[in-house]
C-alpha atoms as a PDB file:
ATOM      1  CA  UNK A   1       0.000   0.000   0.000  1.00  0.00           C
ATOM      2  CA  UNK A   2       1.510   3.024  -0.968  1.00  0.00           C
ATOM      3  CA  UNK A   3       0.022   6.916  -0.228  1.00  0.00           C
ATOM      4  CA  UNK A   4       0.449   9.348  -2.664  1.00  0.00           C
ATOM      5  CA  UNK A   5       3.702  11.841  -2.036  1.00  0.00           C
ATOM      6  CA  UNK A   6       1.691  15.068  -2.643  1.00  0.00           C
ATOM      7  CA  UNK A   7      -0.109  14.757   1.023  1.00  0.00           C
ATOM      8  CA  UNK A   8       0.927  17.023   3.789  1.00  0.00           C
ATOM      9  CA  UNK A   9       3.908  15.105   5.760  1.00  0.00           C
ATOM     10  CA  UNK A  10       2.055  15.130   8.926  1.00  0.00           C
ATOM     11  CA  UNK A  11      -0.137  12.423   6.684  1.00  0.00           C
ATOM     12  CA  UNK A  12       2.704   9.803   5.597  1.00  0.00           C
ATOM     13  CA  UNK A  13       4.704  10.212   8.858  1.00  0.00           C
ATOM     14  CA  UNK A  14       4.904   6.979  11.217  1.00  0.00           C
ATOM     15  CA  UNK A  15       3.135   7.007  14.831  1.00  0.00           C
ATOM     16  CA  UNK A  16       5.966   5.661  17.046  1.00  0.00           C
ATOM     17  CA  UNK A  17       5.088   4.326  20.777  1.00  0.00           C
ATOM     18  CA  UNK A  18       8.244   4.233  22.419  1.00  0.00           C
ATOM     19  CA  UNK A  19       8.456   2.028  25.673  1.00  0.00           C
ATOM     20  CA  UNK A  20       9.754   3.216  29.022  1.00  0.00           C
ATOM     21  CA  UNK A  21      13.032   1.789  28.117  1.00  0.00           C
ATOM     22  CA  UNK A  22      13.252   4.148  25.200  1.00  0.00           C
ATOM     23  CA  UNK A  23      12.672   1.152  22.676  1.00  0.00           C
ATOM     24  CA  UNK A  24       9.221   1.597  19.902  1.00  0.00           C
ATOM     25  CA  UNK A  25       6.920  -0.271  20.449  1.00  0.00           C
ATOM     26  CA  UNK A  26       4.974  -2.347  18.329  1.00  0.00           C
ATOM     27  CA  UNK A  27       1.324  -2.871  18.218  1.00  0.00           C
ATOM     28  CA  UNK A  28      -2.112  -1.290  17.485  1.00  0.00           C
ATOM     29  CA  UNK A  29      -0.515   2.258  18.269  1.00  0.00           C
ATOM     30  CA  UNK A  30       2.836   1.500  16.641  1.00  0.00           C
ATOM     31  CA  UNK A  31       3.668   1.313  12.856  1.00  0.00           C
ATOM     32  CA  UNK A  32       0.626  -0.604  11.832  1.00  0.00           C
ATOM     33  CA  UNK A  33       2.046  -1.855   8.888  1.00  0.00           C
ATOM     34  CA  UNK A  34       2.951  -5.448  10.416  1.00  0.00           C
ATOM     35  CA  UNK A  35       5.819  -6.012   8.128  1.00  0.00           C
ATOM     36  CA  UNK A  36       9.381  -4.584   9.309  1.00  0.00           C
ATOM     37  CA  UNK A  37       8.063  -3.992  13.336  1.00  0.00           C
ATOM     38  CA  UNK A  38      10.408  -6.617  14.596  1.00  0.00           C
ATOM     39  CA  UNK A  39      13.255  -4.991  12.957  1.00  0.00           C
ATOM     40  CA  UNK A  40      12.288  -1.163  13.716  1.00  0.00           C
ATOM     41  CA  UNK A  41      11.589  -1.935  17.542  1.00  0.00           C
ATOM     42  CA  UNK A  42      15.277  -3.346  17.963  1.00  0.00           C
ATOM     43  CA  UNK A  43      16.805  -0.199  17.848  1.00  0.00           C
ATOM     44  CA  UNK A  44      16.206   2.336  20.689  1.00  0.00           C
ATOM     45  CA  UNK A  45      14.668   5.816  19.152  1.00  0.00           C
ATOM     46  CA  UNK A  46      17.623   7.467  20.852  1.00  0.00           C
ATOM     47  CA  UNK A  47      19.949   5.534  18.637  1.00  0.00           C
ATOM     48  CA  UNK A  48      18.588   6.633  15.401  1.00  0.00           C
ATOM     49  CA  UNK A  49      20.742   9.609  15.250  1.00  0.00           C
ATOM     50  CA  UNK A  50      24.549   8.498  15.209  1.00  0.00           C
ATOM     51  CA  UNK A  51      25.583  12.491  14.898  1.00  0.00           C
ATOM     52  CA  UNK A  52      23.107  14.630  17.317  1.00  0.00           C
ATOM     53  CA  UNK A  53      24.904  17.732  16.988  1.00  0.00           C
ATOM     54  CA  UNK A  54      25.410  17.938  13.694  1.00  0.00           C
ATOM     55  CA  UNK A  55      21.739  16.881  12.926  1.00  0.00           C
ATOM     56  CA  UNK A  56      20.902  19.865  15.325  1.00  0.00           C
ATOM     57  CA  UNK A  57      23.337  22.234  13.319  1.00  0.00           C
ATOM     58  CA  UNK A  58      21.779  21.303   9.905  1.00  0.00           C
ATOM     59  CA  UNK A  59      18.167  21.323  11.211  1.00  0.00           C
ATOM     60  CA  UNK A  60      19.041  25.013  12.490  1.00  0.00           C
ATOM     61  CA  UNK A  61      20.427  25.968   9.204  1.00  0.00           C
ATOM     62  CA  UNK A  62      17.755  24.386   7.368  1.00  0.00           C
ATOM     63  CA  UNK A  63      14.937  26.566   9.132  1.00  0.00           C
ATOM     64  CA  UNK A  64      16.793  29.920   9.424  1.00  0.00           C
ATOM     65  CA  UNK A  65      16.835  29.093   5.309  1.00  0.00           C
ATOM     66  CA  UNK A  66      12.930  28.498   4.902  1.00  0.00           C
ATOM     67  CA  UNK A  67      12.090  32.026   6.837  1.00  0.00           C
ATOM     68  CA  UNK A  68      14.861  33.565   4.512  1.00  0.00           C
ATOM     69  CA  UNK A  69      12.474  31.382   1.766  1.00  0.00           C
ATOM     70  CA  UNK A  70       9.924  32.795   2.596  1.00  0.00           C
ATOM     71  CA  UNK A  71      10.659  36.726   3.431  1.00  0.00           C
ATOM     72  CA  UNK A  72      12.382  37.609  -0.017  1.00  0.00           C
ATOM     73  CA  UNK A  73      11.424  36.762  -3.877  1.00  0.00           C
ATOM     74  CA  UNK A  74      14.265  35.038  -5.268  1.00  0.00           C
ATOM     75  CA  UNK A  75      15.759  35.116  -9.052  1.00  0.00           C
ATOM     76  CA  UNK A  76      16.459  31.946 -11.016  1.00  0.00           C
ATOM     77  CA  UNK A  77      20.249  31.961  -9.707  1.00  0.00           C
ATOM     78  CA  UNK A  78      19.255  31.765  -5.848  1.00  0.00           C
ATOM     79  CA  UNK A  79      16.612  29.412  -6.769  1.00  0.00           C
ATOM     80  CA  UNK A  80      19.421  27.324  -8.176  1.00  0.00           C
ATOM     81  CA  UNK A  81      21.836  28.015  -5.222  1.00  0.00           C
ATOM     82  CA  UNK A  82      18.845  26.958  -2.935  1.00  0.00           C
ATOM     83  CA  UNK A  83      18.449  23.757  -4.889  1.00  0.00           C
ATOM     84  CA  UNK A  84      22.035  23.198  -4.396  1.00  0.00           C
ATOM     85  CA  UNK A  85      22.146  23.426  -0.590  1.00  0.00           C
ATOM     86  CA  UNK A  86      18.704  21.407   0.009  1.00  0.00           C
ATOM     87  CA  UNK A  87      20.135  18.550  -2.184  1.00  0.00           C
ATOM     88  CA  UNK A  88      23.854  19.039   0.334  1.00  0.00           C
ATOM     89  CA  UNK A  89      21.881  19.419   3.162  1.00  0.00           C
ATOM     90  CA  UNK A  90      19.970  16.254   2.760  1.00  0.00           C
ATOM     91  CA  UNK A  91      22.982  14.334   2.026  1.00  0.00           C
ATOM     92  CA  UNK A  92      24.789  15.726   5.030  1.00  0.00           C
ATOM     93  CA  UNK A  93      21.745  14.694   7.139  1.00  0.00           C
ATOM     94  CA  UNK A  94      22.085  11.001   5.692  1.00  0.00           C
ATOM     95  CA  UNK A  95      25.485  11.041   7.071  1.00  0.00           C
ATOM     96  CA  UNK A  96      24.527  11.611  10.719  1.00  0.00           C
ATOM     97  CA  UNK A  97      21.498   9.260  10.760  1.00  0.00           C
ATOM     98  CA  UNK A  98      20.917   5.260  10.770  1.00  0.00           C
ATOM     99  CA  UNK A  99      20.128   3.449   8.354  1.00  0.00           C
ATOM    100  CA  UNK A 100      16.110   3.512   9.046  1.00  0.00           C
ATOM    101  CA  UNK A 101      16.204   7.430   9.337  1.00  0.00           C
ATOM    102  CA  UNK A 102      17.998   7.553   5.977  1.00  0.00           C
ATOM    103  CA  UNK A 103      15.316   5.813   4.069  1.00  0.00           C
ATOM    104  CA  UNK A 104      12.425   7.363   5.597  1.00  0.00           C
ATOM    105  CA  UNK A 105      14.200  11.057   4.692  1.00  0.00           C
ATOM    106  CA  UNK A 106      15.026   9.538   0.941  1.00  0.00           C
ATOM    107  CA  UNK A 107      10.920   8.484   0.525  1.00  0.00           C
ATOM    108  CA  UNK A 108       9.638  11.865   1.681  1.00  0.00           C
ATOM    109  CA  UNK A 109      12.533  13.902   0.058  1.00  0.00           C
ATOM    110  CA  UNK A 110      11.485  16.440  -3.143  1.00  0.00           C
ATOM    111  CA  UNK A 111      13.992  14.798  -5.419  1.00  0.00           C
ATOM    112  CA  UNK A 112      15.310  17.853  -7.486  1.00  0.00           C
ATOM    113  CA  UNK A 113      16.538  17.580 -11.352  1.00  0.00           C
ATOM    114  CA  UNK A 114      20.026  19.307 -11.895  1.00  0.00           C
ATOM    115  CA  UNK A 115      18.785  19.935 -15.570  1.00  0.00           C
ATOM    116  CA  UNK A 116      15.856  22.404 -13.610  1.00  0.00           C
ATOM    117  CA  UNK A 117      15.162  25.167 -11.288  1.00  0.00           C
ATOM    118  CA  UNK A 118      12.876  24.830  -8.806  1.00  0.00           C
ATOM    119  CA  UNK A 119      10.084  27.445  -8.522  1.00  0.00           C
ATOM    120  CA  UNK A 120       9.362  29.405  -5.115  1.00  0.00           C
ATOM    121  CA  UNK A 121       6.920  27.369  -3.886  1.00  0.00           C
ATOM    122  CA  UNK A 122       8.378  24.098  -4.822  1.00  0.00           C
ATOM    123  CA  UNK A 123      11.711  25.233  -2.814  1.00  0.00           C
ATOM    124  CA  UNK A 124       9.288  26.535   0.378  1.00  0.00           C
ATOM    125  CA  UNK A 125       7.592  23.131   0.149  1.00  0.00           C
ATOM    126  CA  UNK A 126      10.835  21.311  -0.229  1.00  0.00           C
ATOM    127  CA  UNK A 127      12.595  23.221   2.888  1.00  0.00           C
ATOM    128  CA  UNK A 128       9.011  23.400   5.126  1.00  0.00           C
ATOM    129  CA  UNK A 129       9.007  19.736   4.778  1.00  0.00           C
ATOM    130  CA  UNK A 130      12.407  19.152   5.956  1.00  0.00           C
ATOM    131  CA  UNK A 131      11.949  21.170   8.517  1.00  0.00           C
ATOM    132  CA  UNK A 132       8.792  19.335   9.825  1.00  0.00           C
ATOM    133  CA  UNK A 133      10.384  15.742   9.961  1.00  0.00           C
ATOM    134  CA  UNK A 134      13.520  17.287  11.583  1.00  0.00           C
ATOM    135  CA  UNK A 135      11.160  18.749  14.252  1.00  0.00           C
ATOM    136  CA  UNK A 136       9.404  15.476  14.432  1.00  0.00           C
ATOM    137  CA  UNK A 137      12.599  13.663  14.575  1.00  0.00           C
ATOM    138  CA  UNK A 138      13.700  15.900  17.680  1.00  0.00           C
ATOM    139  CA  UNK A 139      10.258  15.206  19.099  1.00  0.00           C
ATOM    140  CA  UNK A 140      11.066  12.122  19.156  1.00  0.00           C
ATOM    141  CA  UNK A 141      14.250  11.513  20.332  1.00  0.00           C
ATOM    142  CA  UNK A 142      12.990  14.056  23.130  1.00  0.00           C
ATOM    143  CA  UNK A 143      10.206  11.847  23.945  1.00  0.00           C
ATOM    144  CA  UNK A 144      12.145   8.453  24.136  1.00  0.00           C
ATOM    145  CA  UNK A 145      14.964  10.330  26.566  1.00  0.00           C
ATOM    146  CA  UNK A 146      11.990  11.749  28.772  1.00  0.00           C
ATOM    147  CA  UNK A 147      10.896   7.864  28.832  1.00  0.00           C
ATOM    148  CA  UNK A 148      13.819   6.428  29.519  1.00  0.00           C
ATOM    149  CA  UNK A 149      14.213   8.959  32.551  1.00  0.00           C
ATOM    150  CA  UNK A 150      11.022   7.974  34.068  1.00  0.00           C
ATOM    151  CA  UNK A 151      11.871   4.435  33.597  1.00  0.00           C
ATOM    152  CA  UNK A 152      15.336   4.869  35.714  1.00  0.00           C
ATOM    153  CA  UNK A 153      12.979   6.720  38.412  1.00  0.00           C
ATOM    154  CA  UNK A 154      10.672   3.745  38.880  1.00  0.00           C
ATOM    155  CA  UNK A 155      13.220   1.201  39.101  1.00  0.00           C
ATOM    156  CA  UNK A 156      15.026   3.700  41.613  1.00  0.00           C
ATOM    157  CA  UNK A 157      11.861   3.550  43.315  1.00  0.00           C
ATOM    158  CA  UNK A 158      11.224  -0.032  43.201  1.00  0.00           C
ATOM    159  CA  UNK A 159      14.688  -0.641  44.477  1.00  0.00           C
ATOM    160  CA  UNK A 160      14.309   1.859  47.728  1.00  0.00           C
ATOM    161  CA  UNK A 161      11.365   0.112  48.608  1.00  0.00           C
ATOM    162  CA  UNK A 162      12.786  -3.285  48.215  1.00  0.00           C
ATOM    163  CA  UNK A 163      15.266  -2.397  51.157  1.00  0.00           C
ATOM    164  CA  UNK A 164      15.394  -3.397  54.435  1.00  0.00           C
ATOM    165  CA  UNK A 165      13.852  -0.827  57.137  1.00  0.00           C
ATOM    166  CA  UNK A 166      16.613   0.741  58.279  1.00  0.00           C
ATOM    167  CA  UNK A 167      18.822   0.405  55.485  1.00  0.00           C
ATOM    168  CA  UNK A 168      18.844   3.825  54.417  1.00  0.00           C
ATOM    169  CA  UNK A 169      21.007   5.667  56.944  1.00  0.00           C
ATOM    170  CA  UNK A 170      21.539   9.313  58.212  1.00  0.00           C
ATOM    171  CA  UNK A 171      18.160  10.410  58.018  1.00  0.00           C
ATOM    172  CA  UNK A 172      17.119  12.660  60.483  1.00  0.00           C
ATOM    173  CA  UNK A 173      13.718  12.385  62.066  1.00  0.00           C
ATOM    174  CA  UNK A 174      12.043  15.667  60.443  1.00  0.00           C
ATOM    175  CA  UNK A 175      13.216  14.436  56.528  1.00  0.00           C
ATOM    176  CA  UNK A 176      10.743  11.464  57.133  1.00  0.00           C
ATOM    177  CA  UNK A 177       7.575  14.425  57.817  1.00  0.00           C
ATOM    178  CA  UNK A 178       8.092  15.930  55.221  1.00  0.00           C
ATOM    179  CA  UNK A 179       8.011  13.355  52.645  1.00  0.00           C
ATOM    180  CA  UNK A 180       4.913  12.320  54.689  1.00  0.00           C
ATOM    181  CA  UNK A 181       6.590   9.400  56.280  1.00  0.00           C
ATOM    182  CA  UNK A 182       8.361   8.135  52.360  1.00  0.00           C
ATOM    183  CA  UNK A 183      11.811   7.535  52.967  1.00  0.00           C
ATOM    184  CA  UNK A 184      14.393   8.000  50.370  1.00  0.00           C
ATOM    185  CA  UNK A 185      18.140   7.595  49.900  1.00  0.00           C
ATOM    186  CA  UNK A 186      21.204  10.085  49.937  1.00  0.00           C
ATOM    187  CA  UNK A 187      21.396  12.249  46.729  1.00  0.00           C
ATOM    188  CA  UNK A 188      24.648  11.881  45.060  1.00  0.00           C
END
């Protein structure tokens, strides 16, 4: 089943449930496609991006570039320039990501001819779509660190409780009030 490329990317993007140990999940609220889950879920969401900071640079560079798009009419020879950096910028972006990440960008990519230059709007729908899957993409990865976080607190948690009484020394009498009689360890 294929959908047809000229659909906002909000449309063709991928619903990814990521599991509090910062793995996707498969299932009714996962991919849906059925095919391919087993492989995607193996690799944590935080993973994905082998370079972080230079996907960060490019996505930064890439959006100061669409509002520069979109403020100022451009002549045939930016259009061309702007066709040149997109198609860089892409490939630069390949570089820093896995495998997965790199195929998904390729299928929702505005392939550009070298023989042609792009119009205005094809170059503001070219760069406002790379722009929304990086955001997505940070979304993401934002999403899967915030889970993996509250995964480390409940197995903190779990292992506090599973101590002895006592076994959590130095505590003075008034820390256990005002936790409302919760104990917890020493911060490091």
């Amino acid at each position: 089943m294929t959908q047809p490329r000229n659909e906002p990317p909000q449309e063709n993007s991928q619903i990814l449930v990521v599991g509090p140990d910062g793995m996707a999940l498969s299932g009714p609220g996962g991919r849906g496609k059925g095919e391919g889950d087993e492989e995607q879920s193996e690799t944590p969401v935080t993973e994905m991006v082998e370079q972080p900071a230079k996907v960060m640079r490019i996505g930064s560079m890439i959006k100061q570039l669409l509002e520069e798009v979109k403020a100022a009419p451009l002549d045939e020879a930016s259009r061309a320039r702007l066709r040149e950096i997109h198609a860089s910028s892409v490939k630069e972006l390949e570089e820093g990501l896995a495998p997965e990440l790199v195929a998904e960008l390729g299928r929702l990519s505005l392939p550009f001819t070298e023989d042609t230059v792009p119009t205005d709007a094809e170059l503001r729908i070219a760069q406002a779509q790379l722009v929304g899957w990086l955001e997505g993409l940070f979304h993401g990865i934002q999403t899967a660190l915030f889970a993996q976080q509250m995964a480390a607190r409940a197995q903190l948690e779990q292992m506090r409780r599973a101590l002895p009484p006592g076994a959590l020394a130095d505590e003075g009498p008034d820390q256990d009030d005002s936790r409302g009689g919760a104990r917890s360890g020493p911060y490091l």
